[in-house]
Each structure stands twice: as structure tokens, then as C-alpha cells.
Protein backbone atom coordinates (compact mmCIF):
# COMPACT_ATOMS: atom_id res chain seq x y z
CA UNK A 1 1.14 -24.56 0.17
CA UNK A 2 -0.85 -21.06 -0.14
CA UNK A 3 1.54 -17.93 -0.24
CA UNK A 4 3.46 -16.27 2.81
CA UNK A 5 1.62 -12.62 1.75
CA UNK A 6 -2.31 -12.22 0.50
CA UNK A 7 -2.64 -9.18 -0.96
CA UNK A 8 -6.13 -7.48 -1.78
CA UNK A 9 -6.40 -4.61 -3.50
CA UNK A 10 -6.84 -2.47 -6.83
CA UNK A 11 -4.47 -3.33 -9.73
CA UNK A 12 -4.47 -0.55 -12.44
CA UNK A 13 -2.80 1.52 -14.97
CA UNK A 14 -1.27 4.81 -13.91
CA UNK A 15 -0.94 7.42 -17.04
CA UNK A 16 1.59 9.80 -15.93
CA UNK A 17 1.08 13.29 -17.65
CA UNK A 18 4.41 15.06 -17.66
CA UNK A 19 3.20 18.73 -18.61
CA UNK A 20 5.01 19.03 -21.98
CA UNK A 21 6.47 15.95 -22.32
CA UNK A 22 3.55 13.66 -23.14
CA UNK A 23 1.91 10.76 -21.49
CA UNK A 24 3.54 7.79 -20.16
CA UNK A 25 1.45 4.42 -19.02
CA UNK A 26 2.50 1.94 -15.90
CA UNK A 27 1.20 -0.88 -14.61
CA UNK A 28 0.29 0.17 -10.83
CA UNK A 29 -2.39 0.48 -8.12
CA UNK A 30 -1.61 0.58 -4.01
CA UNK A 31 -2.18 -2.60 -3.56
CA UNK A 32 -0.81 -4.22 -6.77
CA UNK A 33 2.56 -2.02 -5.93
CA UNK A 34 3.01 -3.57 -2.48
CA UNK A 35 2.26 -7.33 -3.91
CA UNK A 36 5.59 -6.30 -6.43
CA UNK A 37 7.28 -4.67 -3.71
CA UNK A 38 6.93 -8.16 -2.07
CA UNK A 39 8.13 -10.06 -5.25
CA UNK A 40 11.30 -8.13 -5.51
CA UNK A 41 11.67 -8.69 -2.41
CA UNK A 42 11.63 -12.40 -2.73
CA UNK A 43 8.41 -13.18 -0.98
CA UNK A 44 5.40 -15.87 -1.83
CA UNK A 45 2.85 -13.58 -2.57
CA UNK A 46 -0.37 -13.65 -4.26
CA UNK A 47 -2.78 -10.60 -5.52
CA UNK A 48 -6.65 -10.94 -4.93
CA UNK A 49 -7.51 -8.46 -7.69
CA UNK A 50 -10.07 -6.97 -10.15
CA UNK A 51 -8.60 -6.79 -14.00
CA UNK A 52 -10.50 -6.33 -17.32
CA UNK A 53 -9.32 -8.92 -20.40
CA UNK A 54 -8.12 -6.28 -22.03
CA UNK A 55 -4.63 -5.13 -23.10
CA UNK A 56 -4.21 -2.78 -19.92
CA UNK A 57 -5.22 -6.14 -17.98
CA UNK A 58 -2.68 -8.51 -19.40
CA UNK A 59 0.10 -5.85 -19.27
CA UNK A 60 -0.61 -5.59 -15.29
CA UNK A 61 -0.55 -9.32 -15.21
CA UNK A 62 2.64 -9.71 -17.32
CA UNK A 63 4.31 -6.89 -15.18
CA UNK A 64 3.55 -8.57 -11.73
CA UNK A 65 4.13 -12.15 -13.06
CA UNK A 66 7.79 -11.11 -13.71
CA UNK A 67 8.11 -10.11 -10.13
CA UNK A 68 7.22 -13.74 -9.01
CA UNK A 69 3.54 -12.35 -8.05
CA UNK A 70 0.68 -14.44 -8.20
CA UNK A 71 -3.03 -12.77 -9.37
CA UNK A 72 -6.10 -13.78 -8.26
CA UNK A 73 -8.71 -11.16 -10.72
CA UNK A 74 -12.28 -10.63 -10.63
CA UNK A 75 -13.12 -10.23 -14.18
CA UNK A 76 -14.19 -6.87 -15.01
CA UNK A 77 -15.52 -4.79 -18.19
CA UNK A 78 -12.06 -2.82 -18.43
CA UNK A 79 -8.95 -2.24 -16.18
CA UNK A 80 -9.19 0.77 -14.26
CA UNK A 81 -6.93 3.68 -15.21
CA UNK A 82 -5.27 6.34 -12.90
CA UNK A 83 -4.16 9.61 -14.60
CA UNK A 84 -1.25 11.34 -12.36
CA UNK A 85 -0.48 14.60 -13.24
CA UNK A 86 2.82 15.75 -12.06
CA UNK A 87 4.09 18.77 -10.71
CA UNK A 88 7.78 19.94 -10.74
CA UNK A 89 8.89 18.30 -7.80
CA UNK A 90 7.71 15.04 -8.79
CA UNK A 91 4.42 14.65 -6.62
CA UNK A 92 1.07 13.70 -8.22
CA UNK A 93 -2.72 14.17 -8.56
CA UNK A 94 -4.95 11.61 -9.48
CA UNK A 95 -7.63 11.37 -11.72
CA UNK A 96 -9.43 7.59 -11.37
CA UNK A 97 -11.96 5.27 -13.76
CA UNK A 98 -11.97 2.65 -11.64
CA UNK A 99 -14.55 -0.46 -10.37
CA UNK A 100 -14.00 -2.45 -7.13
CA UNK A 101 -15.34 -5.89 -6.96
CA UNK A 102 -13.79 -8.89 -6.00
CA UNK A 103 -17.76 -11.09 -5.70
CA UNK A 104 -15.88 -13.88 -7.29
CA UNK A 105 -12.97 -14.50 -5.36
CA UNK A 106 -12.23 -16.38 -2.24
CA UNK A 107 -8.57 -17.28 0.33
CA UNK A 108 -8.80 -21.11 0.42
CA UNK A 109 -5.19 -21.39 2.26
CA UNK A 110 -4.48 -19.00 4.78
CA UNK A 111 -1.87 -16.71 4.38
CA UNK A 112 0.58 -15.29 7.50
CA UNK A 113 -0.12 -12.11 6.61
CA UNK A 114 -3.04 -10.30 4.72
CA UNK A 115 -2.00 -6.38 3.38
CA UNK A 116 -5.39 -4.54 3.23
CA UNK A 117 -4.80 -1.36 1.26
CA UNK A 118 -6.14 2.27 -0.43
CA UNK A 119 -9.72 1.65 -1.94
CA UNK A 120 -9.82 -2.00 -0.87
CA UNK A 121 -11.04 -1.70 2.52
CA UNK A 122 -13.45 1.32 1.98
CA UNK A 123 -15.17 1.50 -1.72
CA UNK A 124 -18.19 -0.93 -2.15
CA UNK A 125 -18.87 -3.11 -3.52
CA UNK A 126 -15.70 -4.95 -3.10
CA UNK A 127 -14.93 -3.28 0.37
CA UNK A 128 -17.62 -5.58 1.69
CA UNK A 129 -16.27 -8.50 0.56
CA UNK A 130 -12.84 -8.02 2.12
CA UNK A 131 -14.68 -7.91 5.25
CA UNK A 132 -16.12 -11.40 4.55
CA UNK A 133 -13.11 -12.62 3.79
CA UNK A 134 -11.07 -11.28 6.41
CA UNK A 135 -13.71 -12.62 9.05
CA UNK A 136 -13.68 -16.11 7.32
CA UNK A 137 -9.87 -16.04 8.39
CA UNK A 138 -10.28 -15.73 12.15
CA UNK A 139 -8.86 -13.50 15.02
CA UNK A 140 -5.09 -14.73 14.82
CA UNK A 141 -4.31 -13.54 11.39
CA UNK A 142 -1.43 -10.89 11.04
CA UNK A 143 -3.88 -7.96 8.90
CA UNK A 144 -1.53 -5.12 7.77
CA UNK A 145 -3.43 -2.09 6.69
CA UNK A 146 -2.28 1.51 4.47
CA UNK A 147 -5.37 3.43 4.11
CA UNK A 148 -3.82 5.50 1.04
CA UNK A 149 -6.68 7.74 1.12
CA UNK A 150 -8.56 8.97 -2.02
CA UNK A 151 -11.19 11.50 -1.43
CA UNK A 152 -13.05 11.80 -4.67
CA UNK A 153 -13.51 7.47 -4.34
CA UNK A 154 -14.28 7.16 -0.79
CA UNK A 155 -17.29 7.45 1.15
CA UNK A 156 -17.79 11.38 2.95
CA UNK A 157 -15.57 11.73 5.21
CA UNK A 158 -16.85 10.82 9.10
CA UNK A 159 -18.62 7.50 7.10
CA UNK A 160 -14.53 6.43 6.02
CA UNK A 161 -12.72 8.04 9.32
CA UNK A 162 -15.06 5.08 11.28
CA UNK A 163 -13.99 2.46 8.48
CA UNK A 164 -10.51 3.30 8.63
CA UNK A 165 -10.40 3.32 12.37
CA UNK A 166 -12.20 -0.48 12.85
CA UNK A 167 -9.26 -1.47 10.12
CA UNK A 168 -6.67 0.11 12.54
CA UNK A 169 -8.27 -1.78 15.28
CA UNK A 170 -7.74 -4.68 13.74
CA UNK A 171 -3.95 -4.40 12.33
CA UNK A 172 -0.99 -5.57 13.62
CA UNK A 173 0.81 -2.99 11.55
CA UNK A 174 -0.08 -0.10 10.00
CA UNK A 175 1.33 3.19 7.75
CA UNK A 176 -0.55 6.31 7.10
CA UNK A 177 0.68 9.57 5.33
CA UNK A 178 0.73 12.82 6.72
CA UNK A 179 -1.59 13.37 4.09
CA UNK A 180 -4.05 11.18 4.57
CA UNK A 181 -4.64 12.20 8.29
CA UNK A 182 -4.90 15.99 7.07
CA UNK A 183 -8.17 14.69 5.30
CA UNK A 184 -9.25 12.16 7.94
CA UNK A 185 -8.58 14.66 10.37
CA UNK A 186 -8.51 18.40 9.42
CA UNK A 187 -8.10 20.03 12.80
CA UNK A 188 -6.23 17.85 14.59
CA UNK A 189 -1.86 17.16 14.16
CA UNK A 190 -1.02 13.95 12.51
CA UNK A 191 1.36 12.93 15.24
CA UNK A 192 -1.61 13.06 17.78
CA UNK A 193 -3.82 10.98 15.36
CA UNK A 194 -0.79 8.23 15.41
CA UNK A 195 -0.35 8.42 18.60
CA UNK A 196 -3.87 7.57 19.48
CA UNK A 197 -4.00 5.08 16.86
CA UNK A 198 -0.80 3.23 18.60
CA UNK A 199 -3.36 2.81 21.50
CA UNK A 200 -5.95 1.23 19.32
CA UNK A 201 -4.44 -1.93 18.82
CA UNK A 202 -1.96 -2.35 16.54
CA UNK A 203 2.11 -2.86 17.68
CA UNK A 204 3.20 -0.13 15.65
CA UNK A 205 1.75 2.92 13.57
CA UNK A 206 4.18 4.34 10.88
CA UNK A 207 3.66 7.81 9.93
CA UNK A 208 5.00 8.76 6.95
CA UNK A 209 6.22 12.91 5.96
CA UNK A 210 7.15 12.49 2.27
CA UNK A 211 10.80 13.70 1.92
CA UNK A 212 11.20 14.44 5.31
CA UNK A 213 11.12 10.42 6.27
CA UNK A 214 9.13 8.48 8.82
CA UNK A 215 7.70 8.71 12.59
CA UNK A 216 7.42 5.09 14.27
CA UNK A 217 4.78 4.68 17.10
CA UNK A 218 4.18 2.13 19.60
CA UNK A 219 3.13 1.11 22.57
CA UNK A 220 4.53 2.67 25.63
CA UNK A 221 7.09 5.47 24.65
CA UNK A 222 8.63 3.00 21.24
CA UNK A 223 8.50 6.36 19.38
CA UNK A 224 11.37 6.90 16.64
CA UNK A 225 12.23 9.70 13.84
CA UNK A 226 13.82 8.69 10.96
CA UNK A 227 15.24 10.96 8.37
CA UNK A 228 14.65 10.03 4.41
CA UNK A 229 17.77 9.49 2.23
CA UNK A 230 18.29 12.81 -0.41
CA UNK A 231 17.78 11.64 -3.68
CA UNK A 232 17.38 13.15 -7.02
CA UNK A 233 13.78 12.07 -7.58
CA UNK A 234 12.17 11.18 -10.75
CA UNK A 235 8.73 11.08 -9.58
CA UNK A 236 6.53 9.94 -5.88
CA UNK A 237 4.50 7.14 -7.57
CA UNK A 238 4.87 4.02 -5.86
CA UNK A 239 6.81 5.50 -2.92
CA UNK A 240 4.77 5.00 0.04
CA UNK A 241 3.62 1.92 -1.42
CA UNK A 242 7.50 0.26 -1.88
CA UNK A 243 7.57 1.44 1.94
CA UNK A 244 4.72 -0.56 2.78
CA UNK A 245 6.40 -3.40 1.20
CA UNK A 246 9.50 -3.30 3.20
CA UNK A 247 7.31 -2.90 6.48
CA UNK A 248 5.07 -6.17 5.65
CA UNK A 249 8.54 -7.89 4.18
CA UNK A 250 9.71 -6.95 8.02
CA UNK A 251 6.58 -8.48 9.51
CA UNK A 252 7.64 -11.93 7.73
CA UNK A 253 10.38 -11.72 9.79
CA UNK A 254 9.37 -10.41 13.29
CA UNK A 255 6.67 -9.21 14.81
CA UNK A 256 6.31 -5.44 15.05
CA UNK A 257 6.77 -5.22 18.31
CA UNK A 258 10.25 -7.11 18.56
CA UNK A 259 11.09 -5.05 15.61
CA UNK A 260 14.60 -3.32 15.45
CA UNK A 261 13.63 -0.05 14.50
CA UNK A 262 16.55 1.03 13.60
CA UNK A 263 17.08 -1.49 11.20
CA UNK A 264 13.93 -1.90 9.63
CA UNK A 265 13.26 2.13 9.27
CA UNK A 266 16.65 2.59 7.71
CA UNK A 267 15.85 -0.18 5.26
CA UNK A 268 12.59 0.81 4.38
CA UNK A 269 13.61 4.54 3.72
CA UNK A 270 16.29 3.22 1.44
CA UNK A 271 14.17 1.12 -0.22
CA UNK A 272 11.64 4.46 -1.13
CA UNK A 273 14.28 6.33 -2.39
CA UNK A 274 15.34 3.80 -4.98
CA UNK A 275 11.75 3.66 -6.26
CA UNK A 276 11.64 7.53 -6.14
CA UNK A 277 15.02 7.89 -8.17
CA UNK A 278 12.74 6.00 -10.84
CA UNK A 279 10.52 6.73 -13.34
CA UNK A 280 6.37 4.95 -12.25
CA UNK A 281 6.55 2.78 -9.32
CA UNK A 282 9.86 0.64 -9.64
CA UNK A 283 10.58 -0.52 -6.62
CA UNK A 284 14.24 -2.64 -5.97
CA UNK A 285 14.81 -6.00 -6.40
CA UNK A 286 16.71 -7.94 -2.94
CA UNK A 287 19.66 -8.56 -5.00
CA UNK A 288 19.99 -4.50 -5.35
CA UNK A 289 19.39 -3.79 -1.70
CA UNK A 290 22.31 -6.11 -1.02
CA UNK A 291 24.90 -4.95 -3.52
């Protein structure tokens, strides 16, 4: 029996730069951090990858493979790297060495849900080949989708706004940062790009404001604000993608559009704030969320 959750995505190391304090290295990537997300959360999932054999490589394996995560790697010449250098309230900018090909891999027992995430679904060659393999699993599967946008690895911009928008039309669910809409869409508010992309297709589009929590649109007037939990924070990595895990993890359970919002924002916002409160991307464990 295949898993409940197919991830695809990049797997990498993030080298956090703490101005001063040196450089720390964590296993991490979008993608990878929602398939751990998922672990901890205590669901069958399984990675489709790219990884070097190299010590960077078998530390991302090791780390995932303790969170019950199953990974599915293209081979490649090394493991991609992501420097972060942090500013003093915690948020990052990246600096990336990174390859994405997956030529070698294939789904040979449908999942219930795919997660499509960050470079996956828009850097070639491997972007093609998610295509393919999304195609090969017909019209009925549940495709969740994060676009995690990364300028300086992405086509030009109006090339990846059309990409991004055929992935929204075909997701059940998806989340987007404020952030990432200010690039896909300079002139235009982020809550009128959601709102629009609610009408696309998908049963809900969660926005996401950093600190200042979440923005849940649907169809019809199903819009919601959600405050985020104050917590000390350590640092942002892996936030939005520990998010992402609670929202697929939510999925599993119902679809989006019989989704108690309430519930399921509330949940999801804790769960961020627990990874924030920690150093790299760290998301909790179930047994944490319920003591």
C-alpha cells in the first residue's frame, strides 16, 4: 500500500548565517519541510526528491527518516545548499546552489494527495517532469500546491505568474505568502489576487501575512482572518512550510471545503509558532500538539 501523502519537491541544506555568531547547517528545502511536517504529524508520506551521495545527502535522508518519511532521490552530483542570512527579527534571505531533476523517478501507487511545492513546479528540468507525472495520475487526484516563490531560480516573471496560475487551477488547496504575490503581482493587493484565485478552482486559497497570521478564501463569501499566536521567535525558516503541513494533514481529513475553519486555522497557526520558537525548521511532533 503506497503512502497517504506524495510529496515532490527540493530537499536541501539550509546554512543559516547568524551575523556574528557563525554558521549553522539544517537539513531543509520547501518541499522536504512539508514531507517532515507530515511525519510529525503521523502521516504515510513519501518524498520524490533530488539528493547527491554525499554527506549533506545522507544527513537529509537520516533527518527525514527519523520523522517516519520515506525518500524517493534522483541521484545528483551534490546536494543543493541554501545560505539564509538572517536579520534581527529572525526573517531570511536566500542564497541557492541548487539542481532540479527528478528524470529518474516515477508514482507507481497513487497517493490521496500530491503536495506540489517552491521550485518543483516551475524550474526545469524537473518542473517538466512533475507535469508528467501529475498527468499520469488523472483528473481526481487531490494536488495541493505552495508556490514559495524564489525569484533569482524561477523563470521572468509573466513566464512563472502563467505557471503558477495553471497549478492553482488545478489544486484543491492552496497557500501563498503575501510575499510571493508582491512579486507575482507588483501592482495589484494580495487579498484581490486570492480572491480571484478562490474563483479559479481550488476550495480554498490561504493567504498567509507572516506574524500577523492567515486570510482563508473560498468560494462564495467562506472568507476568515485569523490572528498568529505571539511568540518569542528564534528564526522564520520552515514556518510557512510547517503551515502547509497542517493544511495538507487537514486535507487527509476533510475536504477543504467541509473544512472547520476555525479549527483547522487555529491549529495550523499554532503549529507555525512552535516551529518559529525554534532554531532551522523544527516543526512539532502530534504528541506535542496534544499535550
Amino acid at each position: 500500500m503506497g503512502a497517504e501523502v506524495m510529496v515532490i519537491g527540493e530537499a536541501l541544506v539550509d546554512i543559516i548565517v547568524r551575523p556574528g555568531r557563525g554558521d549553522d547547517e539544517y537539513p531543509g528545502g520547501s518541499p522536504a519541510n512539508v514531507a517532515l511536517g507530515l511525519g510529525r504529524l503521523e502521516r504515510s508520506v513519501r518524498l520524490l526528491t533530488a539528493l547527491g551521495d554525499d554527506d549533506r545527502g545522507r544527513r537529509v535522508r537520516g533527518w527525514l527518516g527519523d520523522s517516519d518519511v520515506e525518500v524517493d532521490a534522483h541521484p545528483l552530483a551534490r546536494t543543493a545548499t541554501a545560505r539564509a542570512t538572517l536579520a534581527a527579527d529572525g526573517s531570511a534571505q536566500y542564497d541557492f546552489d541548487l539542481v532540479w531533476d527528478i528524470a529518474s523517478l516515477s508514482i507507481d501507487d497513487a497517493p490521496r494527495v500530491v503536495h506540489i511545492g517552491s521550485l518543483s513546479a516551475l524550474r526545469e528540468p524537473g518542473a517538466g517532469r512533475v507535469r508528467e507525472l501529475i498527468d499520469g495520475l488523472g483528473d481526481d487526484i487531490v494536488v495541493t500546491y505552495d508556490p514559495n516563490i524564489r525569484p533569482s531560480l524561477i523563470p521572468p516573471r509573466e513566464e512563472s505568474r502563467a505557471l503558477v496560475e495553471d497549478w492553482v487551477r488545478r489544486s484543491t488547496l492552496v497557500k501563498v505568502s503575501d510575499e510571493d504575490l508582491a512579486w507575482l503581482y507588483p501592482a495589484e493587493p494580495a487579498r484581490e489576487v486570492a480572491e480571484r484565485w478562490a474563483g479559479l478552482g481550488p476550495e480554498s486559497v490561504v493567504l498567509t501575512r507572516g506574524g500577523e497570521g492567515v486570510e482563508v478564501f473560498g468560494l462564495g463569501d467562506r472568507v476568515r482572518e485569523y490572528p498568529a499566536p505571539r511568540v518569542e521567535v528564534s528564526d522564520t525558516v520552515g514556518a510557512g512550510d510547517s503551515l502547509m503541513a497542517a493544511l495538507v494533514d487537514a486535507t487527509l481529513s476533510a475536504s477543504p471545503a467541509a473544512w472547520d475553519l476555525d479549527e483547522v486555522a487555529e491549529r495550523a497557526l499554532r503549529i507555525a509558532a512552535i516551529t518559529v520558537s525554534r532554531p532551522g525548521a523544527d516543526p512539532p511532533t502530534r504528541s506535542e500538539l496534544d499535550h
